[in-house]
Protein backbone atom coordinates (compact mmCIF):
# COMPACT_ATOMS: atom_id res chain seq x y z
CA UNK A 1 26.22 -161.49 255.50
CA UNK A 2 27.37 -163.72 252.98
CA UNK A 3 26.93 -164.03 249.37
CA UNK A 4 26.74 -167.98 248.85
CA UNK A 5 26.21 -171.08 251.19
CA UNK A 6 28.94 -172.47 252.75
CA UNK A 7 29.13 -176.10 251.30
CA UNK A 8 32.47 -177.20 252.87
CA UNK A 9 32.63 -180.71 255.00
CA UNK A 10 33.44 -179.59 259.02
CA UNK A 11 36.47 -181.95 259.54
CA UNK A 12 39.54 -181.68 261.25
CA UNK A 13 41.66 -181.66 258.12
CA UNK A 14 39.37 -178.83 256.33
CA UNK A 15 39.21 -175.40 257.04
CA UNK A 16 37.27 -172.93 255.13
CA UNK A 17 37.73 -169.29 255.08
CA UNK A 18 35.15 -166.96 254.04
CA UNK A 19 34.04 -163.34 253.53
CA UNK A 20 33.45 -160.47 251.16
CA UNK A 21 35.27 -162.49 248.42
CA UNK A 22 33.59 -165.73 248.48
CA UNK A 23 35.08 -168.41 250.54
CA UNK A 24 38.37 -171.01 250.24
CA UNK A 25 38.33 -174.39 251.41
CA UNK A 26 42.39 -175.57 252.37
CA UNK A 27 43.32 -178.79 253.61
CA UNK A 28 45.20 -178.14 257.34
CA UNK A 29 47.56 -179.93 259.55
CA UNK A 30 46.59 -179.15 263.34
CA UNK A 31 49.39 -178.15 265.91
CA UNK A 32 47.62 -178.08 269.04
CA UNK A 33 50.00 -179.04 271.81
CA UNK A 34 53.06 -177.32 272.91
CA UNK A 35 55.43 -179.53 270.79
CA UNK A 36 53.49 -179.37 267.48
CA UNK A 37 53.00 -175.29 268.01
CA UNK A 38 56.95 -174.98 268.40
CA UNK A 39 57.54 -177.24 265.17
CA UNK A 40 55.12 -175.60 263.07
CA UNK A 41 56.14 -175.54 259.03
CA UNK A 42 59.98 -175.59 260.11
CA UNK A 43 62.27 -177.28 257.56
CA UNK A 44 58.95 -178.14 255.27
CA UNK A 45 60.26 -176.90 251.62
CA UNK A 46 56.70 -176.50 249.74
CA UNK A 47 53.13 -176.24 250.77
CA UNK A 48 50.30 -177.03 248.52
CA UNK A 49 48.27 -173.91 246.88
CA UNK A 50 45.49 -174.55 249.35
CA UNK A 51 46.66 -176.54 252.17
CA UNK A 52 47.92 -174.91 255.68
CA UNK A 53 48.96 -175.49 259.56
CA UNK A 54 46.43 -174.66 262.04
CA UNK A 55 47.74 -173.52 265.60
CA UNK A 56 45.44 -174.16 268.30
CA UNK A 57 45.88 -172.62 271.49
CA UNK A 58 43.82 -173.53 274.48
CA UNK A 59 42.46 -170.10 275.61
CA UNK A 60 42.63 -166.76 273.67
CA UNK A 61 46.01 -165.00 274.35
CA UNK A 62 48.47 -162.57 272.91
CA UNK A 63 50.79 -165.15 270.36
CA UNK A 64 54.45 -163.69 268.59
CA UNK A 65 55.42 -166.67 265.58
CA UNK A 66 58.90 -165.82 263.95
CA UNK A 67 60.10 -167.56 261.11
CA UNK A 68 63.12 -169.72 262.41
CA UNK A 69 64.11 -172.25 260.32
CA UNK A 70 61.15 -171.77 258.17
CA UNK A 71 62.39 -172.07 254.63
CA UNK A 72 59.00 -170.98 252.24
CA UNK A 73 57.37 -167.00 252.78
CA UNK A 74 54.06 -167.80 255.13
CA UNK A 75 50.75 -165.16 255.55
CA UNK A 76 49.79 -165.76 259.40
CA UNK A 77 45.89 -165.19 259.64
CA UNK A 78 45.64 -164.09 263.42
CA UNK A 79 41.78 -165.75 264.53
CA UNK A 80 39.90 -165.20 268.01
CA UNK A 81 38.10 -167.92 269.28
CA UNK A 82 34.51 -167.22 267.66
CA UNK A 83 36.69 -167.66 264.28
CA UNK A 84 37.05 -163.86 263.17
CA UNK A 85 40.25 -163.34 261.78
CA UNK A 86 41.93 -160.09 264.18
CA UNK A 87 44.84 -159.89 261.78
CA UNK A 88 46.99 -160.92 259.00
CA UNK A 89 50.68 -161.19 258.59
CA UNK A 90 51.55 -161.43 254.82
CA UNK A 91 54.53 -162.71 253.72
CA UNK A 92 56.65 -163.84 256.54
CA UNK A 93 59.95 -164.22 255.69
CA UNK A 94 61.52 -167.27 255.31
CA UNK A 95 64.87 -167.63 258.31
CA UNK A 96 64.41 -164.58 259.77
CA UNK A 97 63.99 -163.73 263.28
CA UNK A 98 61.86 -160.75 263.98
CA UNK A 99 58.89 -161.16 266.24
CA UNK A 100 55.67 -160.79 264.39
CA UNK A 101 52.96 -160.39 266.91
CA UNK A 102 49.47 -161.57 266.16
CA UNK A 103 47.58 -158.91 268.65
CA UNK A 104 45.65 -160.01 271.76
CA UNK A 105 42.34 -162.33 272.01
CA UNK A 106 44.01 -164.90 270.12
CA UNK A 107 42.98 -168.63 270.05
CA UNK A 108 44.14 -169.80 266.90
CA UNK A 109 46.48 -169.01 263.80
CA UNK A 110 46.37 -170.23 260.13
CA UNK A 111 49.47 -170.09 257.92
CA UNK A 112 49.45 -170.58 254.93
CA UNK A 113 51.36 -170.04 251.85
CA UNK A 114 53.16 -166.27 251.67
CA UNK A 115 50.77 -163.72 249.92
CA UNK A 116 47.96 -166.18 249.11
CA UNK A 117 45.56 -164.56 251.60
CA UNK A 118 46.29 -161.09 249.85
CA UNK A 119 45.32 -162.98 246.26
CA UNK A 120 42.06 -164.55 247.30
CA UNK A 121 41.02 -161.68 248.40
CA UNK A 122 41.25 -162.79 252.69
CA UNK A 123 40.57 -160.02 254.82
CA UNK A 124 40.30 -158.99 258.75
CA UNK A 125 36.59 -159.71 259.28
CA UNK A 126 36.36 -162.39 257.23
CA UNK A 127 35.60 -165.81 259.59
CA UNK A 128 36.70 -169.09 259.27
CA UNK A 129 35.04 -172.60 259.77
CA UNK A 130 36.54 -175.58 261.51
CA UNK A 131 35.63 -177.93 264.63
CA UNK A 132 38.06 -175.97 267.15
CA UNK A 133 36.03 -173.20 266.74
CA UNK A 134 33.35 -175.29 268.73
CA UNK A 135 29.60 -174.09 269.25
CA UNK A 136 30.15 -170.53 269.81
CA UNK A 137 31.86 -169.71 266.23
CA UNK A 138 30.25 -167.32 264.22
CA UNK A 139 30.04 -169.53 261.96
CA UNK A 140 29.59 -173.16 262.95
CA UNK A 141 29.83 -176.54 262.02
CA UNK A 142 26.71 -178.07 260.46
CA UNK A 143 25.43 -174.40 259.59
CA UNK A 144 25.02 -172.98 255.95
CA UNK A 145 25.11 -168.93 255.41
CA UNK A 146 22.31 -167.44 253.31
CA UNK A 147 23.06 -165.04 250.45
């Protein structure tokens, strides 16, 4: 499955990513109630290389994000509730409007910063790690992938 162990510490602030390319560790703010999901990244005018916004939704669903009042380009990683990512949205326009749907099965969505998933090498496929994901993740907290 994977080519190296993943070494990352399972903590609410630390998601890791990985996949095909290796894996990336990024340092995440969690928006998991109604209030903190409609704030997102608005108004925020720089991100950190690594560092993120996790959206948590309470049951897999079909999610739309738009970029309203969003002032830096975002890649939306699309994740079902095992922690495959479904889908990415690269580059997100900062201000604009438009819909951007996410597909269906949906339980949670990374952004992060706008064409960083496409240089790291992030792919549909790859799965993520992170205590949301909870005991049926493909890849769960505590465990370590063989290469």
């Amino acid at each position: 499955m994977l080519a190296q162990p993943l070494l990352a510490d399972c903590a609410d602030g630390r998601l890791t990513v990985a996949g095909d390319f290796g894996q990336a560790t990024f340092t995440v703010e969690i928006a998991d109630d109604v209030q903190e999901r409609a704030q997102g990244l608005m108004f925020v005018e720089d991100m950190p290389m690594l560092s993120g916004m996790l959206f948590v939704y309470e049951r897999p669903q079909s999610v739309s994000f738009w970029m309203k009042n969003t002032l830096i380009p975002l890649d939306m990683l699309f994740v079902s509730p095992e922690g495959e990512i479904l889908n990415i949205h690269e580059n997100a326009v900062p201000g604009d409007l438009t819909p951007i749907p996410g597909g269906s099965g949906v339980q949670m969505v990374l952004e992060i910063n706008g064409g960083l998933s496409s240089r790291l090498g992030i792919a549909p496929g790859d799965v993520m790690q992170h205590p949301s994901f909870g005991a049926d993740a493909i890849l769960p907290c505590g465990e370590k992938t063989e290469g």
